[in-house]
N, C-alpha and C. Protein backbone atom coordinates (compact mmCIF):
# COMPACT_ATOMS: atom_id res chain seq x y z
N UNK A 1 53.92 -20.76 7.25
CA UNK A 1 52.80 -20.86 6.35
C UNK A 1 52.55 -22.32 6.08
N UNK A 2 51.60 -22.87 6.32
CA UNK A 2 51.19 -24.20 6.17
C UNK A 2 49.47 -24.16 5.53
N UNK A 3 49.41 -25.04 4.39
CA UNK A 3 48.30 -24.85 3.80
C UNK A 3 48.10 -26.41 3.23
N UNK A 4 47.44 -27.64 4.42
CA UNK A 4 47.43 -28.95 4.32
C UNK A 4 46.09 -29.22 4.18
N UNK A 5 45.20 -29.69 3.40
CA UNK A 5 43.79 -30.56 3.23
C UNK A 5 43.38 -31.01 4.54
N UNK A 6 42.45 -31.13 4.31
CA UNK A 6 41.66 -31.28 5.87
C UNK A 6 41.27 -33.09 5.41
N UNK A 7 41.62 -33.43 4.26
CA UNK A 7 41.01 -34.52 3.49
C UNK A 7 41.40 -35.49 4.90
N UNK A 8 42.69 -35.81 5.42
CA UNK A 8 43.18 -36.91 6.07
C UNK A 8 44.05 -36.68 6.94
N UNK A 9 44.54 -37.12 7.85
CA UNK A 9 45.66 -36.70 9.24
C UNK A 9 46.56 -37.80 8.72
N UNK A 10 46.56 -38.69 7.88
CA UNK A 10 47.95 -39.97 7.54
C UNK A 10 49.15 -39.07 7.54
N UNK A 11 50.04 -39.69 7.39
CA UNK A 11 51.44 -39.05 6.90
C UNK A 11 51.25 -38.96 5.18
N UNK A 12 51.92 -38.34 4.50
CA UNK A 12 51.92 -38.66 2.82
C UNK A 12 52.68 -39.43 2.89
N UNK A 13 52.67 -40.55 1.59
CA UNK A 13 53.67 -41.36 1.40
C UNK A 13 54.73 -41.07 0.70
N UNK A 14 54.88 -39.94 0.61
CA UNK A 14 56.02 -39.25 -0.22
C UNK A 14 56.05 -38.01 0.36
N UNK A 15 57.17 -37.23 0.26
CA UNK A 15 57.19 -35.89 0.61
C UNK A 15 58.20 -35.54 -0.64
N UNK A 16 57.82 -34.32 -1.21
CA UNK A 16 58.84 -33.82 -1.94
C UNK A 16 59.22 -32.20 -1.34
N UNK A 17 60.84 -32.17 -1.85
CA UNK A 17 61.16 -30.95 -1.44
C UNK A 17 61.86 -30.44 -2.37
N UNK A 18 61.39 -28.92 -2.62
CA UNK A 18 62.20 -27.92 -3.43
C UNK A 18 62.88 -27.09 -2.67
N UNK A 19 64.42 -27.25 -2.76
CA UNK A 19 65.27 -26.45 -2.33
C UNK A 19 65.47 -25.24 -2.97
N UNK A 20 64.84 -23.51 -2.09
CA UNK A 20 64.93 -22.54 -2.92
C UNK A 20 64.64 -22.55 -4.75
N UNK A 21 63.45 -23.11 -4.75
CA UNK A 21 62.74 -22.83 -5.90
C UNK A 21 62.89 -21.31 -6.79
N UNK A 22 63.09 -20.89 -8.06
CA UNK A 22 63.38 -19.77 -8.85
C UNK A 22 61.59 -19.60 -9.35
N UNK A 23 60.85 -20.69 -10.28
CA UNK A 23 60.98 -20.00 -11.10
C UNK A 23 59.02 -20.87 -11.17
N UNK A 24 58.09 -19.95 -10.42
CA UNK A 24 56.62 -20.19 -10.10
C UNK A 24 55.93 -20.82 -11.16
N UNK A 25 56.21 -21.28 -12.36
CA UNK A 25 55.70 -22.33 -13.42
C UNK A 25 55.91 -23.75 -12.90
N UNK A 26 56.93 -23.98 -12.43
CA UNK A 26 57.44 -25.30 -12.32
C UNK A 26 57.36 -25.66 -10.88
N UNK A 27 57.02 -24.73 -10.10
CA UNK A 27 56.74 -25.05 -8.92
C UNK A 27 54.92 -25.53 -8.63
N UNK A 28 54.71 -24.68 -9.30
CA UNK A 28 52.88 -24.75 -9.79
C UNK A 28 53.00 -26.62 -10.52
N UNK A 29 53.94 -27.02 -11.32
CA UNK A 29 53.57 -28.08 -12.06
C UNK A 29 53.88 -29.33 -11.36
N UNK A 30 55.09 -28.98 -10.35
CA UNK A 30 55.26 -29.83 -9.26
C UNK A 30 54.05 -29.83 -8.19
N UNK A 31 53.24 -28.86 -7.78
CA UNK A 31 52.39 -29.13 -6.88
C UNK A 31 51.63 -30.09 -7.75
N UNK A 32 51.28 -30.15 -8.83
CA UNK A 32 49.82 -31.13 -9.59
C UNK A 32 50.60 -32.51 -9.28
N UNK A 33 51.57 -32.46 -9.77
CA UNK A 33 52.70 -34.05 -9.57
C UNK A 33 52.00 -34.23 -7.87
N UNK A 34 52.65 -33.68 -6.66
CA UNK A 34 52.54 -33.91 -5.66
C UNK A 34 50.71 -34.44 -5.57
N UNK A 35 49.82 -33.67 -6.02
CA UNK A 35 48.86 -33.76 -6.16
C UNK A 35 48.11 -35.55 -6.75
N UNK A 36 48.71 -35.55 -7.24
CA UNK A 36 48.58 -37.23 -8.31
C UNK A 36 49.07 -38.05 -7.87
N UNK A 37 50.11 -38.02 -6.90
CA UNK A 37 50.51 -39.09 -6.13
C UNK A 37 50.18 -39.16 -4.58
N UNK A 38 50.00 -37.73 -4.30
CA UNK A 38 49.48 -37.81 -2.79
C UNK A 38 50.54 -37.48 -2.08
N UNK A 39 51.60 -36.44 -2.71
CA UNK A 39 52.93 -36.20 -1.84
C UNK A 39 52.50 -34.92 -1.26
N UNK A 40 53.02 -34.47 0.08
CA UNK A 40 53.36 -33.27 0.21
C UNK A 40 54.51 -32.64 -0.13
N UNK A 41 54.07 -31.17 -0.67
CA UNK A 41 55.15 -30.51 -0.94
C UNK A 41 55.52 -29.30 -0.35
N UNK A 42 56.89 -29.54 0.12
CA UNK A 42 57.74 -28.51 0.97
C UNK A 42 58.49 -27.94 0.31
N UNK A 43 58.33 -26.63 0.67
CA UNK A 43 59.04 -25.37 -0.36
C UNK A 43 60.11 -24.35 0.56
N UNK A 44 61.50 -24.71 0.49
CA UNK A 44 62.50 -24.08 1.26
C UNK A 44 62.88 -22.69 0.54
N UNK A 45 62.76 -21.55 1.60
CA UNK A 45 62.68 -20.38 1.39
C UNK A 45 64.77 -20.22 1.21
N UNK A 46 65.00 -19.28 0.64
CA UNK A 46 63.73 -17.93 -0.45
C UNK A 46 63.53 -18.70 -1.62
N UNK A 47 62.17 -18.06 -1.79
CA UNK A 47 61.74 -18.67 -3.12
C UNK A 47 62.08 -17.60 -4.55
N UNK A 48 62.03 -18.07 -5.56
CA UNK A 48 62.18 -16.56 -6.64
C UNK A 48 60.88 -16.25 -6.52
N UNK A 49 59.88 -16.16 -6.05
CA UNK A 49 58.40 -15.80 -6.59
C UNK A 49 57.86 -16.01 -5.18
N UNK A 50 56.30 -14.89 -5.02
CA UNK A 50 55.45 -14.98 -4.12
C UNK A 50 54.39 -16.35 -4.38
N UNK A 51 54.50 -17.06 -3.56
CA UNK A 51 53.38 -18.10 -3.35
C UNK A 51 51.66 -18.22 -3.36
N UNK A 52 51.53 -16.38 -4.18
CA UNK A 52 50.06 -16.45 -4.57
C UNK A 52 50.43 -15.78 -5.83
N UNK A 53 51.70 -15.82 -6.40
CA UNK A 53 51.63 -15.54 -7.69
C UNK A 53 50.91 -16.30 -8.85
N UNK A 54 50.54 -15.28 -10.00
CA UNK A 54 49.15 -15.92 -11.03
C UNK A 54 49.86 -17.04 -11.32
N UNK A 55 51.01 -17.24 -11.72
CA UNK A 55 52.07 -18.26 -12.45
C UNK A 55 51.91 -19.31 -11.88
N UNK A 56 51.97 -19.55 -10.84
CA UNK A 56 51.91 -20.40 -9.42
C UNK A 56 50.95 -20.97 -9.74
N UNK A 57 49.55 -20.44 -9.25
CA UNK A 57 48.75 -20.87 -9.26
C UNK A 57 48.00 -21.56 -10.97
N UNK A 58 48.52 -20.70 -11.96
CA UNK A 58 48.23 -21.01 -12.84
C UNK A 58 48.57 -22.50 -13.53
N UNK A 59 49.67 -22.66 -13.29
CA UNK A 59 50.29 -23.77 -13.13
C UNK A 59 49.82 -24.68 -12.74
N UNK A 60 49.36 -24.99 -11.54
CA UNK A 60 48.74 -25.71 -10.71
C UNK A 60 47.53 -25.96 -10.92
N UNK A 61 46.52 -25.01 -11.50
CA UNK A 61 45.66 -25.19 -12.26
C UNK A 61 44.74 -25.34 -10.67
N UNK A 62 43.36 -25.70 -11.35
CA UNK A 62 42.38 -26.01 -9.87
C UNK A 62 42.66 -27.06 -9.25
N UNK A 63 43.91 -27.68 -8.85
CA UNK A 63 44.53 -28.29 -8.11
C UNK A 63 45.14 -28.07 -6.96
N UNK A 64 45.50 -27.08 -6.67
CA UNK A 64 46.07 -26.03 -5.61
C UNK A 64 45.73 -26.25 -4.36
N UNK A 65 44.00 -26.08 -4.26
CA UNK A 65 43.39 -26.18 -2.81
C UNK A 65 43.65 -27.81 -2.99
N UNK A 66 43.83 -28.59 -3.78
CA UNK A 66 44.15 -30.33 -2.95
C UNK A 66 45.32 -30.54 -2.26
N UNK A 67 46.48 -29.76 -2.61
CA UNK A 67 47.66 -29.84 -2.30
C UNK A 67 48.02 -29.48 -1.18
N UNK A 68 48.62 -30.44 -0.18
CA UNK A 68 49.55 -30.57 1.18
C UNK A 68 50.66 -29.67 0.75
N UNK A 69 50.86 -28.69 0.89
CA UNK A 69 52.20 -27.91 1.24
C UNK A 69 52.36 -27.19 2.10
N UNK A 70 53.43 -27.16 2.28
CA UNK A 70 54.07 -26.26 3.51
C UNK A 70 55.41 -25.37 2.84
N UNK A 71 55.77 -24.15 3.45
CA UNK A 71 56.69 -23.46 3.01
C UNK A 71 57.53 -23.29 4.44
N UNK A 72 58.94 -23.25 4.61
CA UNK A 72 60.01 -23.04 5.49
C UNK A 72 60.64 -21.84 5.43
N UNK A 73 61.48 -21.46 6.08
CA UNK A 73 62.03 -20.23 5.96
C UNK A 73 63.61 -21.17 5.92
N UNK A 74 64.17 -22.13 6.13
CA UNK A 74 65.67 -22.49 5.82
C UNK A 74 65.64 -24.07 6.13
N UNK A 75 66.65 -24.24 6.12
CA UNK A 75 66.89 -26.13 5.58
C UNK A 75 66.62 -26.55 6.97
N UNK A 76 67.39 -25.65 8.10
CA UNK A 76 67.53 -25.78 9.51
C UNK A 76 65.72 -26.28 9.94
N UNK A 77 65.12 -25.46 9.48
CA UNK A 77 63.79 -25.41 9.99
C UNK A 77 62.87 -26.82 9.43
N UNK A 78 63.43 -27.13 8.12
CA UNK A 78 62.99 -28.15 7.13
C UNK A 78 63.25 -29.21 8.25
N UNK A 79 64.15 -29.53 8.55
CA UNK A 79 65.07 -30.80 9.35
C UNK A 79 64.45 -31.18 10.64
N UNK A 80 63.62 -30.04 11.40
CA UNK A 80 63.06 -30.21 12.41
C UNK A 80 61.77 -30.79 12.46
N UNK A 81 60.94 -30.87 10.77
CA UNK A 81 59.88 -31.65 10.44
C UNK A 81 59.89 -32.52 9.83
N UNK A 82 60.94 -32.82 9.15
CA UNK A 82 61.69 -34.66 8.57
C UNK A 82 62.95 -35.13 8.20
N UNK A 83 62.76 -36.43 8.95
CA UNK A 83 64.06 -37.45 8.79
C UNK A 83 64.64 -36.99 7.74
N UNK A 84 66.14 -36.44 8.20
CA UNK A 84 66.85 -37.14 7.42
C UNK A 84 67.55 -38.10 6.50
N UNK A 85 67.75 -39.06 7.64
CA UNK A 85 67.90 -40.07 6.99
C UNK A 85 67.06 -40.62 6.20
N UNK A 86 65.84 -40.74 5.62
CA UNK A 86 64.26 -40.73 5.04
C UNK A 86 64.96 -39.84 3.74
N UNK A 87 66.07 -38.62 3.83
CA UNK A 87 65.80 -38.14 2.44
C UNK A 87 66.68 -38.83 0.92
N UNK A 88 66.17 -38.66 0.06
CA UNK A 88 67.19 -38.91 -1.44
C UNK A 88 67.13 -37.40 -2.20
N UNK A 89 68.28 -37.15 -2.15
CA UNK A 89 68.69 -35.75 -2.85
C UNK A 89 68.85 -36.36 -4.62
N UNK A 90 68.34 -35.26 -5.16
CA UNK A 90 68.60 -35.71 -6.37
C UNK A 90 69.68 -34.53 -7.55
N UNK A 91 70.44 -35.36 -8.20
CA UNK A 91 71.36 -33.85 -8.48
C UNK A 91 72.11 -35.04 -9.77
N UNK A 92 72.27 -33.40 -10.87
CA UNK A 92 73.17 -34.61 -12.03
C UNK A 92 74.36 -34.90 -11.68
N UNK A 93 75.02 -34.75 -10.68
CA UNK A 93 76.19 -34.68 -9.99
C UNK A 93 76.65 -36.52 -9.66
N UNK A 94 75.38 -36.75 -9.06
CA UNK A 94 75.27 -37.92 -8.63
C UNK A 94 75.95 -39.30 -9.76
N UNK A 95 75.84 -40.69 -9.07
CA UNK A 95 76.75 -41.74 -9.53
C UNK A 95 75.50 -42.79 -10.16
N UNK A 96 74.54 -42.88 -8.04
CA UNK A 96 73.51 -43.86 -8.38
C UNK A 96 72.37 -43.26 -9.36
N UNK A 97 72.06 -44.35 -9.90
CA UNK A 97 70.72 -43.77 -10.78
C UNK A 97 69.68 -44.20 -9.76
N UNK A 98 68.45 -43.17 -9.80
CA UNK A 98 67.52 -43.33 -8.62
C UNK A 98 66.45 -44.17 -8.90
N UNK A 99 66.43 -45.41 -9.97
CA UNK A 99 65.96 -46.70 -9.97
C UNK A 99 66.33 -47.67 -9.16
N UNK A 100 67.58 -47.51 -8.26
CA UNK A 100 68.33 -48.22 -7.88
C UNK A 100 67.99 -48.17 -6.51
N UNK A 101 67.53 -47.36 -5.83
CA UNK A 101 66.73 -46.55 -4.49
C UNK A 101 65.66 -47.60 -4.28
N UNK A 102 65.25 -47.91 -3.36
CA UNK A 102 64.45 -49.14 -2.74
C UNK A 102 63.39 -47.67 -1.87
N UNK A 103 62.39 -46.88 -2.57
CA UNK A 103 61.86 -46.28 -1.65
C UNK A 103 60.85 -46.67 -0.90
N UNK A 104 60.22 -46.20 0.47
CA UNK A 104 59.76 -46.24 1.46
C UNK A 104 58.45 -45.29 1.78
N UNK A 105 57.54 -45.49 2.14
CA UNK A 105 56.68 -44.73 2.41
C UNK A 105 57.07 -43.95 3.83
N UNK A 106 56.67 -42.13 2.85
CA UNK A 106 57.50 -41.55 4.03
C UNK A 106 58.97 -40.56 3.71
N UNK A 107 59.38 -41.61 2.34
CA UNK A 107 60.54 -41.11 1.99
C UNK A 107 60.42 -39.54 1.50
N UNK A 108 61.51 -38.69 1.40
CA UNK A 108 61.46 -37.42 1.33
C UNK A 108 62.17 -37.48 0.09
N UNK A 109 62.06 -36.68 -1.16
CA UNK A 109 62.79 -36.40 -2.17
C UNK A 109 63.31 -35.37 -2.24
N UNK A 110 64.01 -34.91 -2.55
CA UNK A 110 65.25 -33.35 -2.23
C UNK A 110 65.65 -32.63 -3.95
N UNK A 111 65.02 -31.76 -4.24
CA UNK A 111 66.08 -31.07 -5.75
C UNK A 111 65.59 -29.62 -4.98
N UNK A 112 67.11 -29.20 -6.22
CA UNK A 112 67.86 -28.03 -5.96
C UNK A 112 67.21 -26.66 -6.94
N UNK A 113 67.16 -26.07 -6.91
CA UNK A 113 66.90 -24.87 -7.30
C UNK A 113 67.16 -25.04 -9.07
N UNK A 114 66.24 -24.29 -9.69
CA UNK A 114 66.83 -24.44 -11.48
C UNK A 114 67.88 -24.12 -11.54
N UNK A 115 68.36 -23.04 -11.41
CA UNK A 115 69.94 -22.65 -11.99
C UNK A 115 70.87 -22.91 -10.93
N UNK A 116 71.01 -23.38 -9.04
CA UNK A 116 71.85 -23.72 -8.51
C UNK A 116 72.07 -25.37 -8.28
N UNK A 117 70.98 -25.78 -8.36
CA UNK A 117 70.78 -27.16 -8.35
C UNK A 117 70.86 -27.02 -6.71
N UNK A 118 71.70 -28.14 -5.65
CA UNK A 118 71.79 -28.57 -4.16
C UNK A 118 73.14 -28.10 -4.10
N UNK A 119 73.15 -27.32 -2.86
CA UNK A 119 74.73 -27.42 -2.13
C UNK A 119 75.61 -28.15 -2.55
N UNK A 120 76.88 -27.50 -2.94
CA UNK A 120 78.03 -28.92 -3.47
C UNK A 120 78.24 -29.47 -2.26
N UNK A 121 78.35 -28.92 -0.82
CA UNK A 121 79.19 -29.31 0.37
C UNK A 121 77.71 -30.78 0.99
N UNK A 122 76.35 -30.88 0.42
CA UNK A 122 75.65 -31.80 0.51
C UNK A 122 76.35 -33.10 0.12
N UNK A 123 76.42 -33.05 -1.19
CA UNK A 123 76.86 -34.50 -1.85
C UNK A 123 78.33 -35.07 -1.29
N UNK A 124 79.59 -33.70 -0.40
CA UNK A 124 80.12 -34.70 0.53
C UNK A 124 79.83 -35.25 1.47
N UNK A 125 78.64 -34.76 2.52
CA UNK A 125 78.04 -35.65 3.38
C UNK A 125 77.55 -36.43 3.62
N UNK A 126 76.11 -36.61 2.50
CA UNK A 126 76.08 -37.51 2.15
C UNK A 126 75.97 -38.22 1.33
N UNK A 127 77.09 -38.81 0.59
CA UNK A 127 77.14 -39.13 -0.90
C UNK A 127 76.11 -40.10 -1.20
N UNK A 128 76.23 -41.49 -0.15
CA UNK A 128 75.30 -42.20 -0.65
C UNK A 128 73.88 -41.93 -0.45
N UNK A 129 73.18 -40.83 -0.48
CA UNK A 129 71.98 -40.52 -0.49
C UNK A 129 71.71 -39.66 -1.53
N UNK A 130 72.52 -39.15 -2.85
CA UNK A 130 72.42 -38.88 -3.76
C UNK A 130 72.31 -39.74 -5.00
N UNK A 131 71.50 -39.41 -5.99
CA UNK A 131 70.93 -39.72 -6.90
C UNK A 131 70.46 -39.00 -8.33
N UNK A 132 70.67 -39.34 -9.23
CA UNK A 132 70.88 -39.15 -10.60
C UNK A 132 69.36 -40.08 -11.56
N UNK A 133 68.56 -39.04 -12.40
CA UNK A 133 68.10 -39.38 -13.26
C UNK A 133 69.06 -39.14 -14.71
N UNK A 134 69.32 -40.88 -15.53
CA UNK A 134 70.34 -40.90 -16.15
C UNK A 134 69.93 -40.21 -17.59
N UNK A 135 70.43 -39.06 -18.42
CA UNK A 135 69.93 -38.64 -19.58
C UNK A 135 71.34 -38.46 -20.22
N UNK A 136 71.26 -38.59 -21.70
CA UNK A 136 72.11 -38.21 -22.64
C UNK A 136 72.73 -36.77 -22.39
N UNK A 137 74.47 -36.71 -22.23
CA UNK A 137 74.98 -35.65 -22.19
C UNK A 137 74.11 -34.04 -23.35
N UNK A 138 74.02 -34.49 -24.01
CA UNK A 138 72.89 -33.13 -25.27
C UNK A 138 72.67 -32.76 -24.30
N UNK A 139 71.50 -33.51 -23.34
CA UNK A 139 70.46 -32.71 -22.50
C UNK A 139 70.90 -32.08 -21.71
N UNK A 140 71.70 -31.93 -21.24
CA UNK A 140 72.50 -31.55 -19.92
C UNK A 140 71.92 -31.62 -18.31
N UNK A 141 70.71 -31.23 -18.71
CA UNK A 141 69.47 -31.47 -17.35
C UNK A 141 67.97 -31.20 -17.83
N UNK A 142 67.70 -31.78 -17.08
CA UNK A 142 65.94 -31.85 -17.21
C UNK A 142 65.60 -31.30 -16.61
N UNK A 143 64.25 -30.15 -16.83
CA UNK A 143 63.40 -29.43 -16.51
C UNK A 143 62.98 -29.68 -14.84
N UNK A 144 62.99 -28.90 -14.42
CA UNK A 144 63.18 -29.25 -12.66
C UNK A 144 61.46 -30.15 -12.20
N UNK A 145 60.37 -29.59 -12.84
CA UNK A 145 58.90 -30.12 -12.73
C UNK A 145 58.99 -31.78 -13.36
N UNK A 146 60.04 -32.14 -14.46
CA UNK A 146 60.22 -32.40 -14.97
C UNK A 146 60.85 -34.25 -14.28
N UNK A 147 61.74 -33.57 -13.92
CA UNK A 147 62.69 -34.29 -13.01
C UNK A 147 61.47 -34.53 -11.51
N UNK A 148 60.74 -34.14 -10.95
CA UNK A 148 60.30 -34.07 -9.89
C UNK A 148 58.92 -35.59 -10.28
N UNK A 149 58.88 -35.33 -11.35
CA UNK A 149 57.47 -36.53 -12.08
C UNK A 149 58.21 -37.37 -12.24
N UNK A 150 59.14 -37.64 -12.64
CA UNK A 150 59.85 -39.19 -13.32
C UNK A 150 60.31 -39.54 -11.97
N UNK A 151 60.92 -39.12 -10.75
CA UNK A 151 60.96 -39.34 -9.27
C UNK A 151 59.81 -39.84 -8.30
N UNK A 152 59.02 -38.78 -8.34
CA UNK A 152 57.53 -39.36 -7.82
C UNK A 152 56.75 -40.48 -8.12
N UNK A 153 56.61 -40.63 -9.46
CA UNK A 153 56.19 -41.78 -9.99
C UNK A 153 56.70 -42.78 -9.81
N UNK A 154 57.88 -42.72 -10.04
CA UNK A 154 58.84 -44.07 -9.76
C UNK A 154 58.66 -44.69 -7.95
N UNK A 155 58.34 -43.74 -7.26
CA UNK A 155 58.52 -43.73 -5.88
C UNK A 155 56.98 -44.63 -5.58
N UNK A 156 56.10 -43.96 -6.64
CA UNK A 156 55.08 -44.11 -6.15
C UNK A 156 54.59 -45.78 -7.11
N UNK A 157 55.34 -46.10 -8.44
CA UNK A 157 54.95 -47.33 -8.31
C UNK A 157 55.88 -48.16 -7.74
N UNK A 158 56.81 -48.33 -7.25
CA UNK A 158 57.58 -48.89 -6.61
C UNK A 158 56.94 -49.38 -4.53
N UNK A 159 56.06 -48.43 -4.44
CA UNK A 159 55.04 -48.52 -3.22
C UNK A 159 53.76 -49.69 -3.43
N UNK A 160 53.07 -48.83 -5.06
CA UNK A 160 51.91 -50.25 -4.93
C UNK A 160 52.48 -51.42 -5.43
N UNK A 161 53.73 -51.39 -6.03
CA UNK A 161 54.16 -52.76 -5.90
C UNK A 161 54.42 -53.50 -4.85
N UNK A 162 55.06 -52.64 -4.11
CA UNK A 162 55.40 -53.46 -2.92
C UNK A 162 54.57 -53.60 -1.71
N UNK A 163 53.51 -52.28 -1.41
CA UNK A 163 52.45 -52.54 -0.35
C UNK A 163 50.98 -52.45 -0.99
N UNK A 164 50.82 -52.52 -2.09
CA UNK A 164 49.63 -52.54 -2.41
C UNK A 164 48.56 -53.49 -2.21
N UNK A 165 48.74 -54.83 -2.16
CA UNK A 165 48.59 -56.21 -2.05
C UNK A 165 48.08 -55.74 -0.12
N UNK A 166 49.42 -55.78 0.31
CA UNK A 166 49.53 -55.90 2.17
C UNK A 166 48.15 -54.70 2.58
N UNK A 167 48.49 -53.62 2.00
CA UNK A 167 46.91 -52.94 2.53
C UNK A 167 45.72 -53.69 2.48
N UNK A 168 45.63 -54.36 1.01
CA UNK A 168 44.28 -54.62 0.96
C UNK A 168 43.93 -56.08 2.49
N UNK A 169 45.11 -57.10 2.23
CA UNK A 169 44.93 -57.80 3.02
C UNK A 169 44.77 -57.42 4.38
N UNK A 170 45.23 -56.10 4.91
CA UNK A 170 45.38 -55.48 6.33
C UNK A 170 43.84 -55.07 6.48
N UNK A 171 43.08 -54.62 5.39
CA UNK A 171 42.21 -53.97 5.62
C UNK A 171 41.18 -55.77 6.02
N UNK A 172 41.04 -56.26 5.28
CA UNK A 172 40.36 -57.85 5.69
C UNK A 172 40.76 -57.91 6.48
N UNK A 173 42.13 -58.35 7.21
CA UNK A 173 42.28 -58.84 8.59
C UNK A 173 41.54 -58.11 9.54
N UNK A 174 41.57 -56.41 9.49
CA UNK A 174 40.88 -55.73 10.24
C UNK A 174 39.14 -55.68 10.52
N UNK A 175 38.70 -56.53 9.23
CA UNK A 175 37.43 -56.59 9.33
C UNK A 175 37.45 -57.85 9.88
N UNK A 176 37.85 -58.48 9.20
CA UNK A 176 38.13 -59.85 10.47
C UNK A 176 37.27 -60.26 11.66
N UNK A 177 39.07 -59.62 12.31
CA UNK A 177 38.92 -59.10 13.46
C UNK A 177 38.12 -58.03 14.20
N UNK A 178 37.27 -57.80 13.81
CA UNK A 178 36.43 -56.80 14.59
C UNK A 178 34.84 -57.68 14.22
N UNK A 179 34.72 -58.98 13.76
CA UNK A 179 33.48 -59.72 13.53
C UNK A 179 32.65 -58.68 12.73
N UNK A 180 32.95 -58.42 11.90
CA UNK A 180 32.05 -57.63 10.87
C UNK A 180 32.21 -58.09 9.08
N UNK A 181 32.03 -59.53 9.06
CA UNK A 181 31.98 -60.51 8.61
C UNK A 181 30.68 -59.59 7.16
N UNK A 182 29.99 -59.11 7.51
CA UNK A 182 29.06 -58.69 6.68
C UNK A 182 29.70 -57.75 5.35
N UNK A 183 30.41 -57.72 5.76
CA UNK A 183 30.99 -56.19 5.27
C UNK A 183 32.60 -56.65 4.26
N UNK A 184 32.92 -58.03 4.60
CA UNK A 184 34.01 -57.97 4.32
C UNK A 184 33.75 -58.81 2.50
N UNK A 185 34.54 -58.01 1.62
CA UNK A 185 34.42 -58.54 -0.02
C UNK A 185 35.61 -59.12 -0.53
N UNK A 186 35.43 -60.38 -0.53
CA UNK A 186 37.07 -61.50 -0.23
C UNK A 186 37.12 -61.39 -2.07
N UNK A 187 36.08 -60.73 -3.10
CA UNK A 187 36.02 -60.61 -4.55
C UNK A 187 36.86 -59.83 -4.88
């Protein structure tokens, strides 16, 4: 099942992934997140809920048809459409705090299910690709939609900081170079 915008053929500059998602509110509130930053979102089966449930969609609000997602049937299948190495798993388990992550356009974000969170036998493989949003023991964990926005965002200003500038200049050089001098706004 693949249901991607016809808007653009780019890659997203983010991909997020829900590992076996429970619970169609928060999956709905993560698509608007994905939506606002321009991530696609991949949804690893089984899910707790049908993917045209009201909740779902309700959630998501008239945002839905903007949203790049795709749904998998297992991790195996996930792996065959992105880098690994590209992913940051996120889990309270973790050491690094995921401010500390230098992300990449492209990069894949990884959380675990509400009530299982990620595989324990993940974080021995690969430890250093796990990551922790740091909160006061009270809280114990943050809301999974929750956790998925303070990630994205971070991902995503951490991008126009760092390539925001280089596009614009790429896009001048390209006018540039193609003598279309008319067109180009150095303002």
């Amino acid at each position: 099942m693949n249901h991607d915008p016809a808007e653009t053929n780019d890659e997203p500059p983010l991909n997020i992934v829900l590992y076996q998602p429970e619970i169609p509110h928060n999956t709905g509130s993560v698509g608007r997140t994905c939506v606002a930053v321009g991530a696609k979102l991949w949804l690893v089966r089984p899910l707790g809920f049908q993917v045209d449930d009201k909740h779902l969609r309700r959630a998501g609000m008239d945002y839905w048809q903007h949203l790049d997602w795709q749904a998998v049937d297992s991790w195996t299948q996930l792996l065959d459409h992105l880098p690994q190495e590209r992913m940051w798993y996120f889990s309270k388990f973790a050491t690094k705090p995921y401010t500390h992550v230098e992300y990449q356009p492209e990069d894949v974000i990884v959380f675990g299910s509400e009530s299982q969170g990620l595989p324990s036998s993940w974080r021995d493989e690969r430890p250093d690709r796990f990551v922790k949003i740091p909160i006061r023991a009270a809280a114990r964990s943050l809301n999974l939609s929750n956790a998925v926005a303070v990630a994205a965002f971070e991902a995503q200003r951490q991008r126009e900081e760092r390539y925001g500038k280089e596009e614009e200049i790429r896009e001048v050089a390209a006018k540039v170079a193609a003598h279309d001098s008319a067109d180009i706004d150095l303002g």
